[in-house]
Structure formats: C-alpha cells, structure tokens
Protein backbone atom coordinates (compact mmCIF):
# COMPACT_ATOMS: atom_id res chain seq x y z
CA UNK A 1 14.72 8.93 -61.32
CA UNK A 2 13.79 8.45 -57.75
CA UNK A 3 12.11 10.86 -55.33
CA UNK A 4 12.11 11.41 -51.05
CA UNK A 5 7.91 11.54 -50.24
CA UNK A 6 6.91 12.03 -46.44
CA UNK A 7 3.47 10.26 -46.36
CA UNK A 8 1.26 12.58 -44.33
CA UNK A 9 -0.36 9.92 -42.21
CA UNK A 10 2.57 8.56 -40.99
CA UNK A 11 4.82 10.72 -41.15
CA UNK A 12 7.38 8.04 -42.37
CA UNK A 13 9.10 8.78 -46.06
CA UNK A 14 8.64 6.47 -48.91
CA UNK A 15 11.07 6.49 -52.26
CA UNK A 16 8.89 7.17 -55.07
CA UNK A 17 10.30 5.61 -58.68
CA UNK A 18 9.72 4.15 -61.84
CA UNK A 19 10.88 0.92 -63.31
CA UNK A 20 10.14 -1.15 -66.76
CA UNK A 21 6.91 1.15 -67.21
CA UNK A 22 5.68 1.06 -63.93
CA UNK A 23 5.29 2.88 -60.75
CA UNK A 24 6.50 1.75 -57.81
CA UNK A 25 6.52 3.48 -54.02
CA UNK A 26 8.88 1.86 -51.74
CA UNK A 27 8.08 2.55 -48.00
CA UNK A 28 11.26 2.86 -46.12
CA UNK A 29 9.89 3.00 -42.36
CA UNK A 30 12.09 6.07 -41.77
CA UNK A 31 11.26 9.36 -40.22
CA UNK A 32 14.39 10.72 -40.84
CA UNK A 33 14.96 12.24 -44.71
CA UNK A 34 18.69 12.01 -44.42
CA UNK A 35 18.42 8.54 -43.73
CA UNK A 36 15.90 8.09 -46.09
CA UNK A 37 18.29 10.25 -49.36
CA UNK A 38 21.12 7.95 -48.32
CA UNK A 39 18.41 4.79 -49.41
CA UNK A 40 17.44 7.33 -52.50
CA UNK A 41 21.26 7.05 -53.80
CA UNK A 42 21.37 3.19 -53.66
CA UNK A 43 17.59 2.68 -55.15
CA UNK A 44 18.79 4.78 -58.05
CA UNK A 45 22.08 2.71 -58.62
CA UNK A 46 19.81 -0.09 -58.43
CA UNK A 47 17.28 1.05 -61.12
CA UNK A 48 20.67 2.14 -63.42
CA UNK A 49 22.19 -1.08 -63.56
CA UNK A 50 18.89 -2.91 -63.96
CA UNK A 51 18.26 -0.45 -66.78
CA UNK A 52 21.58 -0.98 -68.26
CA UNK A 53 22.29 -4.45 -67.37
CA UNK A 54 25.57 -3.35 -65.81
CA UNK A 55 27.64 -4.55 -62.33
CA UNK A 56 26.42 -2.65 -59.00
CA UNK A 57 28.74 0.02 -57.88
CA UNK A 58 30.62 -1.64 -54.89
CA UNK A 59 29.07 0.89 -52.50
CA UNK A 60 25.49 -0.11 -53.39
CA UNK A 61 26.50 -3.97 -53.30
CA UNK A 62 27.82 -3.60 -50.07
CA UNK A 63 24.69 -1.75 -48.82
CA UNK A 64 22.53 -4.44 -50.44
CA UNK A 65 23.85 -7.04 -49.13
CA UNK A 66 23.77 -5.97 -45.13
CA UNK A 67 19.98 -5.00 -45.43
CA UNK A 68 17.76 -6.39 -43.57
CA UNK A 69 15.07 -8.54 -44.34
CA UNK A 70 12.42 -6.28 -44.53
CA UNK A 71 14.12 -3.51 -46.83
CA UNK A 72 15.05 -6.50 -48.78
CA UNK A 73 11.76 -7.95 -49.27
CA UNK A 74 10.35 -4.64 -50.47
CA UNK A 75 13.35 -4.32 -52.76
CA UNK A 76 12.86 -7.46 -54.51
CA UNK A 77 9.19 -6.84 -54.42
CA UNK A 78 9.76 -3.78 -56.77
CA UNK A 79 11.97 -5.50 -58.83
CA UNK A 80 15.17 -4.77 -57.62
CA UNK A 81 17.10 -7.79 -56.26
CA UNK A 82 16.79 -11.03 -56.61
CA UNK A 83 15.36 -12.99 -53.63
CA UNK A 84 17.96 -14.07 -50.81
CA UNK A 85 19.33 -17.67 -50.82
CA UNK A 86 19.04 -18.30 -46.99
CA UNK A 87 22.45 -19.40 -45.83
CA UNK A 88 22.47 -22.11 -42.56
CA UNK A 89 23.75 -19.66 -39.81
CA UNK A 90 26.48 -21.18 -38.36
CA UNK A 91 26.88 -21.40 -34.48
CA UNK A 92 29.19 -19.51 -33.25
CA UNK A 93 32.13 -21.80 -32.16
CA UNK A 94 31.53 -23.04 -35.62
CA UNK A 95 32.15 -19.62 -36.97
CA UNK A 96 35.05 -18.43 -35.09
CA UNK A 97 36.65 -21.54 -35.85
CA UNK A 98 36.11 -20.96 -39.54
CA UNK A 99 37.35 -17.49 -39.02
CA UNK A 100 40.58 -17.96 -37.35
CA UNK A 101 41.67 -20.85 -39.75
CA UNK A 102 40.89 -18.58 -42.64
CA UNK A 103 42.65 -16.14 -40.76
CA UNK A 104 45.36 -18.18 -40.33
CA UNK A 105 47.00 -17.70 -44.10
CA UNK A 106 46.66 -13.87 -43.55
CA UNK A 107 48.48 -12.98 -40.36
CA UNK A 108 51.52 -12.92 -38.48
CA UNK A 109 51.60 -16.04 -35.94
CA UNK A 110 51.85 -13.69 -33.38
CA UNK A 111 48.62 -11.92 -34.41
CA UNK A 112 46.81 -15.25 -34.92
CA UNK A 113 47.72 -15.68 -31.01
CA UNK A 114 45.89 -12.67 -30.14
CA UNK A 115 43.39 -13.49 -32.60
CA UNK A 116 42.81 -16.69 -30.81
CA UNK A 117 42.56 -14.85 -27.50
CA UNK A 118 40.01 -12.30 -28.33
CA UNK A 119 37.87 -15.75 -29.12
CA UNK A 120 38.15 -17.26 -26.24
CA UNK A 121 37.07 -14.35 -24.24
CA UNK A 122 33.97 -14.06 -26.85
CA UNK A 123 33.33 -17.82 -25.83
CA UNK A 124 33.31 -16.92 -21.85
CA UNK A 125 30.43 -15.05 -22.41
CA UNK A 126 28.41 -16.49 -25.13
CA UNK A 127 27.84 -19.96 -25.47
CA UNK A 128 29.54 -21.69 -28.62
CA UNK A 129 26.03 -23.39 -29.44
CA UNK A 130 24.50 -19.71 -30.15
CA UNK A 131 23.41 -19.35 -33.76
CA UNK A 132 25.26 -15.97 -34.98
CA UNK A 133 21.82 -14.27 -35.84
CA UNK A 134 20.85 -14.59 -31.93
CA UNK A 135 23.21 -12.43 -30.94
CA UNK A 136 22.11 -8.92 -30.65
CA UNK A 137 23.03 -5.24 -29.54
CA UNK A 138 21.89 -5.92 -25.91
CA UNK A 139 24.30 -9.35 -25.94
CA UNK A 140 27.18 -6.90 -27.11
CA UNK A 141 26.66 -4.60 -24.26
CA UNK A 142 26.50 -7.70 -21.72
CA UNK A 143 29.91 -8.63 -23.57
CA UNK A 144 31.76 -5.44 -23.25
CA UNK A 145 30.58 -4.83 -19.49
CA UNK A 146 31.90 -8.61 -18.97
CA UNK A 147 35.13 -7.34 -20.30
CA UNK A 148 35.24 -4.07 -18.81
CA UNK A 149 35.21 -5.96 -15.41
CA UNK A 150 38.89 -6.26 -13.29
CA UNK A 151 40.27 -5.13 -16.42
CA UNK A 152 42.07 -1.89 -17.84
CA UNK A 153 39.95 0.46 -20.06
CA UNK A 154 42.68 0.29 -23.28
CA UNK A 155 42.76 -4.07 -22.23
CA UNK A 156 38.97 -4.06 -22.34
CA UNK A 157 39.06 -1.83 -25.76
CA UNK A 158 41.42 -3.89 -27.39
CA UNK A 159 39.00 -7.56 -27.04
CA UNK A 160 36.05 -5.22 -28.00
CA UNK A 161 37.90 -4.12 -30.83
CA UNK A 162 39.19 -7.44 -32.43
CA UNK A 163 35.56 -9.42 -31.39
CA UNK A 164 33.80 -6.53 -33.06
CA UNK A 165 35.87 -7.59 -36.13
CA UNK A 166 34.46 -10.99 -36.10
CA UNK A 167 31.24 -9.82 -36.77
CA UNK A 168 31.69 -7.63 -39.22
CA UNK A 169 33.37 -10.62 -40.73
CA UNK A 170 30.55 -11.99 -40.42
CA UNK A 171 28.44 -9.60 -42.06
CA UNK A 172 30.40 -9.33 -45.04
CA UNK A 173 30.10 -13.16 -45.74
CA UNK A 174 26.30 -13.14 -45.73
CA UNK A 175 25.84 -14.89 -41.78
CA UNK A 176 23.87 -11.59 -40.37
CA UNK A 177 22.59 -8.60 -41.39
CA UNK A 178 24.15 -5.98 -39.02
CA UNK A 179 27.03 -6.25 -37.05
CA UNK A 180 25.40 -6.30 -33.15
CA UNK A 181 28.64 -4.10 -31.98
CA UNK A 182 28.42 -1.49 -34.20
CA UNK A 183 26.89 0.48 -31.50
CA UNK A 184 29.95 0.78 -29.73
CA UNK A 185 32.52 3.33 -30.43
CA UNK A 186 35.49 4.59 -28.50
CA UNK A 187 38.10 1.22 -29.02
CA UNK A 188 41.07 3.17 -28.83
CA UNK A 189 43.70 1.58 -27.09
CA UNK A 190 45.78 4.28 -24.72
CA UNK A 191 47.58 3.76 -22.06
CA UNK A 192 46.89 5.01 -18.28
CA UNK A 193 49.17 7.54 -17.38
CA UNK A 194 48.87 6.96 -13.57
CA UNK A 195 49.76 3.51 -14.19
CA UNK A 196 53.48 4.52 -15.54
CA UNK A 197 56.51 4.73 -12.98
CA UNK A 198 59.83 5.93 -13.92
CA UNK A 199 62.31 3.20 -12.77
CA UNK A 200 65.64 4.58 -11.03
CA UNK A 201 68.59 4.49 -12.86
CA UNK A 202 70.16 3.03 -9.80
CA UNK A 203 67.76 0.15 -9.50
CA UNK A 204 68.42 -0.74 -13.39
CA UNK A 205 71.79 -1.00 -12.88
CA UNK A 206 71.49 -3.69 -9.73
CA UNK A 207 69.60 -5.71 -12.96
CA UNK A 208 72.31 -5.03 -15.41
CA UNK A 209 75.15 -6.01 -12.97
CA UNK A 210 73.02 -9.91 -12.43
CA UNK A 211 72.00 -10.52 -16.29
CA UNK A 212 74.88 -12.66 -17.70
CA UNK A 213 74.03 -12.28 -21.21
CA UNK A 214 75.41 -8.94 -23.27
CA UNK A 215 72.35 -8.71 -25.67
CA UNK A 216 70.16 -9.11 -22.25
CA UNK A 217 72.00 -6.36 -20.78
CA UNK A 218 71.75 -4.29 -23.75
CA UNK A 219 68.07 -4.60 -24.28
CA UNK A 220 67.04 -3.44 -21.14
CA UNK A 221 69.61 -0.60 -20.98
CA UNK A 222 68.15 0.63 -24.62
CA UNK A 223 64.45 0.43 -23.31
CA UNK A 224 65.56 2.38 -20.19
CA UNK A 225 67.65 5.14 -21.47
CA UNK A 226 66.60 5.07 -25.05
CA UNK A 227 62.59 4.73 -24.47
CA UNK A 228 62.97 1.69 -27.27
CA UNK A 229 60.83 -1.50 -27.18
C-alpha cells in the first residue's frame, strides 16, 4: 500500500502511496530507513481506516497526535488527518497547577506531597510565566544539571524522573509535541553504598533504653535487627 523511496538527490526517504485514486509522495526528511519504515507502518494504518472508515489503532493515534508540525502538515496535505485545532499553550505554573489538582483524585496524599515537590523544584529553574512549548531539550539539560548540583545522584534522578512525567503529561493532552526530557535516560533511583553505616548494636540499645513508648522501641529494634522499614 505504501512504499520506503530514498530520493537520490537528497538522499532523504520519502513514503510513496496511493489514496482515493491518486498518487501521493510524502517526504519524511529522514536519512535513516528504519526511522523512515516505522512512519511506513502508521501511513498505512492511516490510509486503512480512511479507506474503511474505521477508528485508528491506538498506536497510530498516539503517534499522530505527538507529531510535529511539519509531518503533520504534510499528512493532512495528502489527505490524511484533519488539520490541528491550535490549543492556547498554557504557561507553565498554569499547567502544573492543572496537573497536580487533576492529580489530586488519583494518588495517595503522600504521593501528591512529592508530587508537589518535584514542582516546585521545576519552578526554581524555569519561570512560571514560560509558555510550555518554550521549553526545549537544552532547558531540560540546564534543569537536570540544576538538580544534579549539592545533591545525591538517586535524589537528583528521582525530581528528573517525576518532572519528566509532567511533560509527557503534557504531551498526551495536546500542549507540545515532544516531551523536551525524553533525551534523558538513566532515572533509576539506587542508593550509594558508601553512604550506608552499620549502626552498633550497643549504640541502639542506649536509644531503646531513653524511648518511653513500647511501639517506639519496637520500631526501631525491627528496622535494626530485622532490616524492616
């Protein structure tokens, strides 16, 4: 239904297809074929449910919907999607407000807290006046080295991890087009060994002996001698 050309010239590859009786060549920009098969897939979804006048496979609606604008524009050109309705980009104090209250009904209380956290370290380094489509890749990297700084590696991860989520909230309701930290990988939150000490049994006993309370006393004797938290 839909074929990979590399246009000599350019060496860019184009997706070559045909739709209501016509042809149509739609020039991805792309050098690289893989990249350019994995547009292939979703162009041919596209031309099916046209065809058929059936619902997008969730994959392809997905994929359409984070394009960017130029992709776009060439899609709807050839007849397959229907021009954007700009949405007013929200600010983004506006939109992490939105976000957390939505968030709000979802989560635990105590994961709202952290929730709330990860924004205000977001808002230490970005001003809440900047429209969400302003903030790009290089903003991200500013971000994370802003975090990074007089902090653990696994602290630093976890803020990068949660503010990375507000993007890609924000992707998936239609604000931007691509989430400006999806460039960075490597979130996971571990702890550093040299930072762990063994505590004496002696010395948790000179704590037991001062806490008055029995549950007191029994928490802290379970997290040292049973490793439970």
């Amino acid at each position: 239904m839909a074929s990979v050309v590399r246009e000599a010239k350019t060496g860019r590859y184009r997706i070559d297809f045909s739709l209501g009786g016509h042809r149509y060549a739609l020039r991805t920009g792309l050098k690289d074929r893989k990249k350019a098969e994995h547009i292939r897939l979703h162009v041919e979804e596209l031309i099916a449910a046209k065809t058929t006048r059936t619902p997008l496979a969730q994959g392809t609606a997905e994929w359409l919907a984070g394009l960017g604008d130029p992709l776009y524009s060439r899609l709807v050109a050839c007849g397959l999607a229907e021009p954007r309705e700009h949405k007013r980009v929200p600010k983004l104090g506006e939109f992490l407000a939105e976000h957390l209250q939505l968030r709000a009904a979802e989560v635990k209380p105590s994961t709202h807290i952290i929730l709330r956290q990860a924004a205000r370290w977001l808002l230490r380094s970005v001003d809440p006046n900047t429209p969400l489509d302003r903030i790009g890749p290089a903003d991200a990297d500013r971000i994370r080295a802003d975090l990074l700084r007089g902090r653990a590696k696994a602290t630093a991860n976890k803020w990068t991890r949660l503010i990375k989520e507000f993007f890609r909230a924000a992707c998936r309701r239609g604000y931007i087009a691509s989430n400006p930290f999806e460039h960075i990988k490597g979130l996971a939150v571990q702890g550093d060994p040299s930072r762990r000490k063994l505590i004496p049994a002696d010395e948790v006993r000179k704590v037991l002996d001062v806490i008055p309370c029995p549950q007191f006393r029994l928490i802290v004797a379970l997290a040292r001698w049973a490793g439970l938290r």
